[in-house]
N, C-alpha and C. Protein backbone atom coordinates (compact mmCIF):
# COMPACT_ATOMS: atom_id res chain seq x y z
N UNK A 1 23.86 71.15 -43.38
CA UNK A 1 24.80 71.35 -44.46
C UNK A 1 26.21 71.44 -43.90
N UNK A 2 27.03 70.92 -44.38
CA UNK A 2 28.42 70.66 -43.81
C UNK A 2 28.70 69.62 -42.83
N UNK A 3 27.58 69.10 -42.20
CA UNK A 3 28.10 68.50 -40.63
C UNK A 3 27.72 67.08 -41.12
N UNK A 4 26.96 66.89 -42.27
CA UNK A 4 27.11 64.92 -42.27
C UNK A 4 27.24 64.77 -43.89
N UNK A 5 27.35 63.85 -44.22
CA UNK A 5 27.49 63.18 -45.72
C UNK A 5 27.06 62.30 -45.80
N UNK A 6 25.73 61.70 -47.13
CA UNK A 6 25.04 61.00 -47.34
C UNK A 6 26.51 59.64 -47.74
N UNK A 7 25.82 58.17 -46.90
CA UNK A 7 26.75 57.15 -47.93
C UNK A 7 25.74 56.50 -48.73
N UNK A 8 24.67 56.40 -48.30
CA UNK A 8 23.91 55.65 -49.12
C UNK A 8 22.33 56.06 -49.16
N UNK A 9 21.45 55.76 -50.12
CA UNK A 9 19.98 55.97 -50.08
C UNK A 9 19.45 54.88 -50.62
N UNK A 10 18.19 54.77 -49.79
CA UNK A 10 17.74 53.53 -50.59
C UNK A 10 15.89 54.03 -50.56
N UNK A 11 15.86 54.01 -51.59
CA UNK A 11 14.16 54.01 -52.89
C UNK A 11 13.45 53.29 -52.63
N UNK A 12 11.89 53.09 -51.99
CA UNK A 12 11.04 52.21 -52.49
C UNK A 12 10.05 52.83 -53.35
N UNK A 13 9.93 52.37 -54.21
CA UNK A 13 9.12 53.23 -55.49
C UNK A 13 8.09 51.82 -55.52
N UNK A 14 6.73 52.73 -55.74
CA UNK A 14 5.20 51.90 -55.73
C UNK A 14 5.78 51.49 -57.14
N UNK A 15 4.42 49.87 -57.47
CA UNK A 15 4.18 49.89 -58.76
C UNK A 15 2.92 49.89 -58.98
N UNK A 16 1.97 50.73 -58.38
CA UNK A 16 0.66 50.81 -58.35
C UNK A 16 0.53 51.94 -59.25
N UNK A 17 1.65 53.15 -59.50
CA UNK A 17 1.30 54.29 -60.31
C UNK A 17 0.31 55.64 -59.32
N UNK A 18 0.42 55.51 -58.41
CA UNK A 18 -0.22 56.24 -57.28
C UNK A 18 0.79 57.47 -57.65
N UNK A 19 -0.42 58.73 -57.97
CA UNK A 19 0.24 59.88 -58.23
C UNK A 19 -0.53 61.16 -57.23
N UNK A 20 0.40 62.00 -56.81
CA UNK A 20 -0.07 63.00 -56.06
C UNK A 20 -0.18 64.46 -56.73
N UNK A 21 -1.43 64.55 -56.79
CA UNK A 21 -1.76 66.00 -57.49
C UNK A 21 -1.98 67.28 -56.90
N UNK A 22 -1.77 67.10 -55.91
CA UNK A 22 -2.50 68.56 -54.84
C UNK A 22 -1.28 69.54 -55.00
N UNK A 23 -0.73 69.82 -55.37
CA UNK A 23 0.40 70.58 -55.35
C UNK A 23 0.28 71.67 -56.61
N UNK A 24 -0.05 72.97 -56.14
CA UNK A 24 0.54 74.36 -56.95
C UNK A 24 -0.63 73.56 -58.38
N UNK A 25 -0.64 74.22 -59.16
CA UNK A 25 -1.75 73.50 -60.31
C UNK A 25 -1.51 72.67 -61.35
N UNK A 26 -0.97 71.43 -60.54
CA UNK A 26 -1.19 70.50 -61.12
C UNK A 26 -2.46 69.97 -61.25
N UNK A 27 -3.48 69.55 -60.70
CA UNK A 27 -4.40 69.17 -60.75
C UNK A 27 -5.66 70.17 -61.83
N UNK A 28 -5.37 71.31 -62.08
CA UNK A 28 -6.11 72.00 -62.55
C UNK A 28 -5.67 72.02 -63.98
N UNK A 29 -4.47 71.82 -63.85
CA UNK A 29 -3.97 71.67 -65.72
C UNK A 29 -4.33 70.74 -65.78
N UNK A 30 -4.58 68.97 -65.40
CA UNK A 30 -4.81 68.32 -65.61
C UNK A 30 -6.36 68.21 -66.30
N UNK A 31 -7.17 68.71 -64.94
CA UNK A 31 -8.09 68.79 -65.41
C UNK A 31 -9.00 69.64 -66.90
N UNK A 32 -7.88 70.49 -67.03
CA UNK A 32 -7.95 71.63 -68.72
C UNK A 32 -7.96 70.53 -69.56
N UNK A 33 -6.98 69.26 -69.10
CA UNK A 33 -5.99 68.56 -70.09
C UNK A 33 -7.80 67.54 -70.64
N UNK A 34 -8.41 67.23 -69.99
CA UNK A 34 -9.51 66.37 -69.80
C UNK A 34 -8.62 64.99 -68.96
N UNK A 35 -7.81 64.79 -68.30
CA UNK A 35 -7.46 63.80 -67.72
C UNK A 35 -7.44 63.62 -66.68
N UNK A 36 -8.32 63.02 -65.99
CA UNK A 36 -8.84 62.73 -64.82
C UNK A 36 -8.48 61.62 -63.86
N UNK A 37 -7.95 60.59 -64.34
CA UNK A 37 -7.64 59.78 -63.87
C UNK A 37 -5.44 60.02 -64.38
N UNK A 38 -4.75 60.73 -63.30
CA UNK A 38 -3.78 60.60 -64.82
C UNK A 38 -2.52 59.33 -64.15
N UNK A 39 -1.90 59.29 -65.45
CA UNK A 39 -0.41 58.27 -65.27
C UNK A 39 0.20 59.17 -64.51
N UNK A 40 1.57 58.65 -63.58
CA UNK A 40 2.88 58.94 -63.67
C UNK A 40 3.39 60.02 -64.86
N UNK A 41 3.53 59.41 -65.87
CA UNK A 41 3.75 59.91 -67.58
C UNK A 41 3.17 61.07 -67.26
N UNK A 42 1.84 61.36 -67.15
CA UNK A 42 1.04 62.54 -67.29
C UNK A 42 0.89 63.54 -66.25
N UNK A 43 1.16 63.43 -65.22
CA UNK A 43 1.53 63.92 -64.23
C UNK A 43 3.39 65.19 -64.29
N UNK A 44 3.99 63.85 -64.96
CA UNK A 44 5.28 64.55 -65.07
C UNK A 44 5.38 65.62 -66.62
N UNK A 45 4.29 65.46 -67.17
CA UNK A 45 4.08 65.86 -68.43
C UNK A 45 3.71 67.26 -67.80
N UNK A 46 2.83 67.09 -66.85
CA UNK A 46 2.17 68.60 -66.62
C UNK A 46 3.15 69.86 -66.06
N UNK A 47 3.77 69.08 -64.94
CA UNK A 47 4.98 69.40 -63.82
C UNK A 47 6.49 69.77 -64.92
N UNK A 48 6.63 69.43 -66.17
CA UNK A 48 7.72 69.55 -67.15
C UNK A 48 7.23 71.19 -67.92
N UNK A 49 5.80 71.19 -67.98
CA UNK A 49 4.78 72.02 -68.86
C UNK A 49 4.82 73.56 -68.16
N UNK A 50 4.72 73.42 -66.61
CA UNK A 50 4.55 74.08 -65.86
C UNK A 50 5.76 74.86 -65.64
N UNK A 51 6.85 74.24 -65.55
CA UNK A 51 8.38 74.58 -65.19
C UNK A 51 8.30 75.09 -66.45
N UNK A 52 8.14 74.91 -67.63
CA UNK A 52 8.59 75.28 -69.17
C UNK A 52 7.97 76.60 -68.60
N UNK A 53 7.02 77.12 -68.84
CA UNK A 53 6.28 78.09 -68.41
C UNK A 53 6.55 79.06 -67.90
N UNK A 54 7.69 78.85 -66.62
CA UNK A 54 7.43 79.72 -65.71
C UNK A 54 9.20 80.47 -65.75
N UNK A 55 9.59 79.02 -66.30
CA UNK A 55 11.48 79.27 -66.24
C UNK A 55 11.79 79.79 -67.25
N UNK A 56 13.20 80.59 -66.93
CA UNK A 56 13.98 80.55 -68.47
C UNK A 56 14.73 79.62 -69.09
N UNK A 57 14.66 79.32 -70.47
CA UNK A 57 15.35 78.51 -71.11
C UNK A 57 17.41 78.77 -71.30
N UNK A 58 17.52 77.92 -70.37
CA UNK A 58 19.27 78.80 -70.02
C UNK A 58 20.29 78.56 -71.30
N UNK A 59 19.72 78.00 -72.49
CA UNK A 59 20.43 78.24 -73.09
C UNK A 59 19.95 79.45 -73.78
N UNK A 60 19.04 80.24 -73.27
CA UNK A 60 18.93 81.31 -73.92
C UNK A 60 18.94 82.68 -72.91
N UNK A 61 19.09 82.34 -71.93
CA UNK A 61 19.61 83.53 -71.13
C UNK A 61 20.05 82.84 -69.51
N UNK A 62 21.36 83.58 -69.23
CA UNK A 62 21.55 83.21 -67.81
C UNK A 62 20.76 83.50 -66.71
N UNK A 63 20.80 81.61 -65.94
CA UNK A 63 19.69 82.11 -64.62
C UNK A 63 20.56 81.51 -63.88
N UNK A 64 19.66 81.77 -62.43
CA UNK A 64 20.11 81.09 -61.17
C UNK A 64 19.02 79.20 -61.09
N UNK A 65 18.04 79.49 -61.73
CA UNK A 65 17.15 78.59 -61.26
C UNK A 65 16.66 79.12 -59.33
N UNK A 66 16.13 78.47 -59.08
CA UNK A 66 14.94 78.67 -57.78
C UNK A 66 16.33 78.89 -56.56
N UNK A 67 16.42 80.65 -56.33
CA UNK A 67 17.33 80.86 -55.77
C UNK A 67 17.02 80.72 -53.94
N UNK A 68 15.86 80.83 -53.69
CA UNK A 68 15.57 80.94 -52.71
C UNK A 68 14.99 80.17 -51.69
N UNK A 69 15.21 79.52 -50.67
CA UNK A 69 14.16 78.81 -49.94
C UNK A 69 12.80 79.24 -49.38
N UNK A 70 11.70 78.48 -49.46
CA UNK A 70 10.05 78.76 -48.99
C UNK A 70 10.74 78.75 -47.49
N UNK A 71 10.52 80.03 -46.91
CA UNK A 71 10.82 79.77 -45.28
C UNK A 71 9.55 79.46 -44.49
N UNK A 72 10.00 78.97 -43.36
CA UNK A 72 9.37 78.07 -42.57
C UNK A 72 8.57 79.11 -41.18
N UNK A 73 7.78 79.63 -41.17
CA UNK A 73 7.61 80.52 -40.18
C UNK A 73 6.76 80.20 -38.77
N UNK A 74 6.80 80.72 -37.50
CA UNK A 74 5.82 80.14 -36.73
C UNK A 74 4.18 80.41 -37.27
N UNK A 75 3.44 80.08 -36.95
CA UNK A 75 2.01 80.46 -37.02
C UNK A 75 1.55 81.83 -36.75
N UNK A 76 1.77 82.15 -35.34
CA UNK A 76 1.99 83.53 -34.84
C UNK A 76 2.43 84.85 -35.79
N UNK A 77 3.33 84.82 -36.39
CA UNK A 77 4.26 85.14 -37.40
C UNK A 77 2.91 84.98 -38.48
N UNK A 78 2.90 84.31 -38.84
CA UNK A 78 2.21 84.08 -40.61
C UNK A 78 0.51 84.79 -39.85
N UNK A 79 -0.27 84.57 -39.01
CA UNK A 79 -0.85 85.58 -38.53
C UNK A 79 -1.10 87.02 -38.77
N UNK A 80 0.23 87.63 -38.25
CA UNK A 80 0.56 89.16 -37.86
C UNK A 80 0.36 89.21 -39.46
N UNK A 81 1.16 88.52 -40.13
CA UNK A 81 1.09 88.92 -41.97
C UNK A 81 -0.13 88.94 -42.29
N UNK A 82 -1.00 88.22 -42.22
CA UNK A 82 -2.08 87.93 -42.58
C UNK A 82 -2.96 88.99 -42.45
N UNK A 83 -3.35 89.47 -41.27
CA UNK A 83 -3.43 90.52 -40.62
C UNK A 83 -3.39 91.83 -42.48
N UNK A 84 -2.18 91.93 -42.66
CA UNK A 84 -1.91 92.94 -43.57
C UNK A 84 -2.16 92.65 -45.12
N UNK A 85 -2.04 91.09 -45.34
CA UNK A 85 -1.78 90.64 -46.60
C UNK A 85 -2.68 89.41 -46.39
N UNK A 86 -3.66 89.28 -47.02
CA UNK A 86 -5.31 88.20 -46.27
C UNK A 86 -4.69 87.40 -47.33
N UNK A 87 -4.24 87.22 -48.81
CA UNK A 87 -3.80 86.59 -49.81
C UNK A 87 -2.58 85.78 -49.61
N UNK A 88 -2.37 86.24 -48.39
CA UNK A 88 -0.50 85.02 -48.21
C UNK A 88 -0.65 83.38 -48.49
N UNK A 89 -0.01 82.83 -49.22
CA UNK A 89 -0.51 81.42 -49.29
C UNK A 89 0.50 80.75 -47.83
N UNK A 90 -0.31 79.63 -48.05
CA UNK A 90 1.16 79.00 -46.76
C UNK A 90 0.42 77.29 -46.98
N UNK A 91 1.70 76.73 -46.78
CA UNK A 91 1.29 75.00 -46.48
C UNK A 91 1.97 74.52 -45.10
N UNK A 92 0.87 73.65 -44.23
CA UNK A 92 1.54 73.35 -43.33
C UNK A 92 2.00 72.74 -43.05
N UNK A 93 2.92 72.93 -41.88
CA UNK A 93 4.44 71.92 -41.88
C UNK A 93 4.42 71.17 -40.48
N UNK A 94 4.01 71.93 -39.66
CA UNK A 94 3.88 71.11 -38.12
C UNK A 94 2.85 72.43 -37.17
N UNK A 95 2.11 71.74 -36.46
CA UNK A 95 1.03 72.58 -35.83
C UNK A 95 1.38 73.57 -35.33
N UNK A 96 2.56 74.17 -34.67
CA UNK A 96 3.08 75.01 -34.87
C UNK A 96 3.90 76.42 -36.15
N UNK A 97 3.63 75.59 -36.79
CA UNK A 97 4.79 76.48 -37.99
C UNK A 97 4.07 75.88 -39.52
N UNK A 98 4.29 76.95 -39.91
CA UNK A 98 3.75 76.89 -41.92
C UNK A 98 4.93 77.44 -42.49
N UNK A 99 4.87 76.94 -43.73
CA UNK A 99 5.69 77.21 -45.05
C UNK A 99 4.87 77.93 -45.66
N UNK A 100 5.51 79.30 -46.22
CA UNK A 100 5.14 80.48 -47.01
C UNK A 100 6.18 80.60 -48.49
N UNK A 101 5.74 80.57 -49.39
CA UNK A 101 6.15 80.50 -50.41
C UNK A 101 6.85 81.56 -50.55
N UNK A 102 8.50 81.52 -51.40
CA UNK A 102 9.32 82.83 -51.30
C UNK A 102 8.91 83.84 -52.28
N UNK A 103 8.61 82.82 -53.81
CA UNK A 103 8.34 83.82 -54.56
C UNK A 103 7.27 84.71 -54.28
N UNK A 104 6.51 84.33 -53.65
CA UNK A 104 5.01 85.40 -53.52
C UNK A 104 5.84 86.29 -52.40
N UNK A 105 6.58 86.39 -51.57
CA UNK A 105 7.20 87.33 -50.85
C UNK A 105 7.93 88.19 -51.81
N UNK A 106 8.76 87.92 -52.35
CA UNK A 106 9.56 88.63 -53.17
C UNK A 106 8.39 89.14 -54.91
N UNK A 107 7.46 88.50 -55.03
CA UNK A 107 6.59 89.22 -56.49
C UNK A 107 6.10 90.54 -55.33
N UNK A 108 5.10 90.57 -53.93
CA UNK A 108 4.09 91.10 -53.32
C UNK A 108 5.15 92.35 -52.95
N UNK A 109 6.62 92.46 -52.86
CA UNK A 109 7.38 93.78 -52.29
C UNK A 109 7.87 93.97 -53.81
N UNK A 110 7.61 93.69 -55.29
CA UNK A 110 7.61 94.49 -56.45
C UNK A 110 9.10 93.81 -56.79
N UNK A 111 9.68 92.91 -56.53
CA UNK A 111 11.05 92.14 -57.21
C UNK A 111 10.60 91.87 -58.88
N UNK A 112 9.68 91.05 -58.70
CA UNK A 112 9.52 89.90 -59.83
C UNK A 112 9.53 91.11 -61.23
N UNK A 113 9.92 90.66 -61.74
CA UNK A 113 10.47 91.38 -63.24
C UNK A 113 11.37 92.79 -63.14
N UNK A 114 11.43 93.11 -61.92
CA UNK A 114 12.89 94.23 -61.60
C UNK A 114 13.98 93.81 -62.66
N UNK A 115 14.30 94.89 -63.19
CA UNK A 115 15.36 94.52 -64.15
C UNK A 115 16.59 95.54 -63.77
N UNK A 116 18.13 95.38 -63.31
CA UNK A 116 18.34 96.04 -63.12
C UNK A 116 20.14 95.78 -63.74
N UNK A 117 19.86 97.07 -64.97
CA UNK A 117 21.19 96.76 -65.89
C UNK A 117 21.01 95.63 -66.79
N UNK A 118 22.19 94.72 -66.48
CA UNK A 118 21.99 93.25 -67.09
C UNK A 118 21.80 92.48 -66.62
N UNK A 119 21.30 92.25 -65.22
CA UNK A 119 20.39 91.50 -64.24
C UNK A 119 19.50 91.77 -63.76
N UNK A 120 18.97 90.56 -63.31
CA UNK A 120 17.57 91.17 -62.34
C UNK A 120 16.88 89.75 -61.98
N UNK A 121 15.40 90.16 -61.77
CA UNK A 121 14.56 89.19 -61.55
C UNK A 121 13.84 88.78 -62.46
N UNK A 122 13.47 87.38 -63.12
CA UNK A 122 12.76 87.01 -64.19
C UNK A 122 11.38 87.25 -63.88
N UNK A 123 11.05 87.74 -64.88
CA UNK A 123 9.14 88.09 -65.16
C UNK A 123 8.09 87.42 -65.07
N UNK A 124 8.98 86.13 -65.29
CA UNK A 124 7.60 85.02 -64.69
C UNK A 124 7.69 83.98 -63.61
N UNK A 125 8.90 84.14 -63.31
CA UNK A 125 9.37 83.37 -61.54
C UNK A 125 10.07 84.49 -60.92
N UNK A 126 9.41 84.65 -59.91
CA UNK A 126 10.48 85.53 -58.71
C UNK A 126 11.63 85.29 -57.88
N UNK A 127 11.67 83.59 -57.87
CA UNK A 127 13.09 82.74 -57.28
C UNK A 127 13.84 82.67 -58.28
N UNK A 128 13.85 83.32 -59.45
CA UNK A 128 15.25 83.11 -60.55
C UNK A 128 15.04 84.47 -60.54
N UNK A 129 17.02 84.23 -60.53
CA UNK A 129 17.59 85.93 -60.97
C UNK A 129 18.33 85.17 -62.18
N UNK A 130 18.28 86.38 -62.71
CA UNK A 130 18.96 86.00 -64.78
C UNK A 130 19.95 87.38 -65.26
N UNK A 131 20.76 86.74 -65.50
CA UNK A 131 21.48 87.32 -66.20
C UNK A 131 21.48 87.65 -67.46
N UNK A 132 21.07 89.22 -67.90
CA UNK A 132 20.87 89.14 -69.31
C UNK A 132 22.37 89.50 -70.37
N UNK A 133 23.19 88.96 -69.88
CA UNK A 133 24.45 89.36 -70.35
C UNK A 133 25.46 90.04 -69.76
N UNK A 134 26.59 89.74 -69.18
CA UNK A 134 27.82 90.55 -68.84
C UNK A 134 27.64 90.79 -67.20
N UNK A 135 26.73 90.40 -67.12
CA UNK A 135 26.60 90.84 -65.32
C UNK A 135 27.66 89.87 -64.77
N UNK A 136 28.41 90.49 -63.65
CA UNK A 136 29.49 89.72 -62.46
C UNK A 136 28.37 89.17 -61.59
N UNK A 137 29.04 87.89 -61.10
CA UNK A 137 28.26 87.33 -59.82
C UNK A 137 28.21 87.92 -58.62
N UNK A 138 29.08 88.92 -58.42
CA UNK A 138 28.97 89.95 -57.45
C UNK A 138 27.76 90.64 -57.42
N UNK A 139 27.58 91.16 -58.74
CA UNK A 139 26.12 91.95 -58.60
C UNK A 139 25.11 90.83 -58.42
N UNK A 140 25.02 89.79 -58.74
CA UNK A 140 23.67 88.74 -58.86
C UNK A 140 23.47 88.72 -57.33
N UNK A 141 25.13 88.45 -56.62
CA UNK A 141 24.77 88.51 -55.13
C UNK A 141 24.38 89.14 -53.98
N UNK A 142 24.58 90.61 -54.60
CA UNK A 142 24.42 91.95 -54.34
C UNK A 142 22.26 91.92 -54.29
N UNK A 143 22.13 91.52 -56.02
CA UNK A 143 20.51 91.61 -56.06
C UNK A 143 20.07 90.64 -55.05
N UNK A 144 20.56 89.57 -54.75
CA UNK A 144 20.21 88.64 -53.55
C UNK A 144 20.26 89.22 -52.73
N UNK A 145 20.68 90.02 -52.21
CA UNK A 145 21.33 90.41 -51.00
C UNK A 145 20.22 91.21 -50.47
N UNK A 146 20.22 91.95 -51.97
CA UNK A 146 18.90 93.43 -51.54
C UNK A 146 16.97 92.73 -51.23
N UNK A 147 17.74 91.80 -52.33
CA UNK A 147 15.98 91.17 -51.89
C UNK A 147 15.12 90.74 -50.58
N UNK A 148 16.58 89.52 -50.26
CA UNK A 148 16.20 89.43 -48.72
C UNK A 148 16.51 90.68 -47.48
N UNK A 149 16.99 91.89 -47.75
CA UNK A 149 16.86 92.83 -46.69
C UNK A 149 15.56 93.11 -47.25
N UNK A 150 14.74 93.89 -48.47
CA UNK A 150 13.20 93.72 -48.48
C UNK A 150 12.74 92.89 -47.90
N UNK A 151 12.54 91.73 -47.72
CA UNK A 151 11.67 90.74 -47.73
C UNK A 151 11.86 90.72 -46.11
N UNK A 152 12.95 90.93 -45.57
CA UNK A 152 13.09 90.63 -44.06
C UNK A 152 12.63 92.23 -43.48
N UNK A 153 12.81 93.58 -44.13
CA UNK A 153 12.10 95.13 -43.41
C UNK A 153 10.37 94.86 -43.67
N UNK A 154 10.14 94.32 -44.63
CA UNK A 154 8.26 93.95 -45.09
C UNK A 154 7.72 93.21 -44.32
N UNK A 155 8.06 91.95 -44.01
CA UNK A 155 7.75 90.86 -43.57
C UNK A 155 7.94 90.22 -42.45
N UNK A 156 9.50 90.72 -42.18
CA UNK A 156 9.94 90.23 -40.72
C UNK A 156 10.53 88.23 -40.66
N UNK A 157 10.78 88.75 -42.39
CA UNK A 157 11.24 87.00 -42.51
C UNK A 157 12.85 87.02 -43.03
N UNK A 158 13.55 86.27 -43.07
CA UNK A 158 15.07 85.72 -43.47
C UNK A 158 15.07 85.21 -44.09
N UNK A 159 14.95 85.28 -45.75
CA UNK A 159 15.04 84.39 -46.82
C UNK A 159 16.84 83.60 -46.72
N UNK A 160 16.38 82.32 -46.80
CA UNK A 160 17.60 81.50 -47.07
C UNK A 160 17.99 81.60 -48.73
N UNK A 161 19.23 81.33 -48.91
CA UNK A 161 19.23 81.05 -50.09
C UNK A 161 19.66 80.01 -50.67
N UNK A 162 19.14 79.42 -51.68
CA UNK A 162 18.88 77.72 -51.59
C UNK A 162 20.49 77.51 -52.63
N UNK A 163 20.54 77.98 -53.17
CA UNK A 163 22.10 78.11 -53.88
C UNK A 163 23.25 77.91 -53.19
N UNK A 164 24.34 77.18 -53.81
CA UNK A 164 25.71 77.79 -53.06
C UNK A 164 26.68 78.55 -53.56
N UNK A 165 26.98 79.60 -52.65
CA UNK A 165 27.56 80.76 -53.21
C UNK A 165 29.36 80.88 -52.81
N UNK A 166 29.95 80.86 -53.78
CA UNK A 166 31.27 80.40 -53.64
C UNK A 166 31.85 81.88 -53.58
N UNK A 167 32.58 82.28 -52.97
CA UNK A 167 33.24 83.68 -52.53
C UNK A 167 34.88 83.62 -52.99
């Protein structure tokens, strides 16, 4: 971040319709859905369904959207956790090191639906903080702030934050 700038990208997009389902429950709504074989279309139908679900609707209350990055931890590391917390999910990233999902860090140390004043953490995603009216971005950054010192005294991890925060 800061040190290069994209000039160009270039897309090759299949026209075979080859869709990837393994991801978080997609495949399991699908399968509720009875669609087994699914489109593109139906795929993004589920993944639209899912986000509806879980997000707030910002024209009806202020959010951040997905404030946080899934950090990247060694093996060793996701181990020692494990050790304490047998339920940690993780996907892996290189034989050395896994990705641990942020929100389950921040729901498992008691964030997720913290409400505090006119901000806080939304009740059904733990990577959105929402504003329920009148809150300064100071405090939103403040609740950021406090989360990842939890998440880094619990865990022994450094939540990034996937936002940019203008001072």
């Amino acid at each position: 971040k800061g040190k290069f700038i994209i000039l160009s990208v270039t897309i090759q997009l299949r026209k075979d319709g080859i869709v990837n389902t393994s991801y978080g429950p997609i495949a399991d709504l699908l399968n509720k859905m009875s669609i087994y074989k699914p489109s593109p279309k139906d795929v993004s139908d589920v993944i639209i369904s899912i986000r509806s679900s879980k997000l707030p609707n910002p024209n009806e209350i202020g959010n951040s959207g997905s404030f946080f990055k899934n950090p990247v931890i060694p093996i060793s590391h996701f181990q020692d956790i494990k050790k304490k917390y047998a339920d940690i999910p993780s996907y892996p990233v290189i034989n050395s090191e896994v990705k641990v999902p942020a929100a389950w860090l921040i729901e498992k140390i008691g964030w997720k639906g913290k409400r505090i004043g006119n901000y806080g953490v939304h009740d059904k995603q733990a990577l959105v903080l929402v504003n329920y009216g009148g809150a300064k971005g100071k405090e939103i950054y403040k609740l950021a702030q406090d989360i990842q010192s939890s998440v880094k005294d619990i865990f022994g991890i450094t939540l990034q934050m996937e936002v940019n925060v203008i001072k």
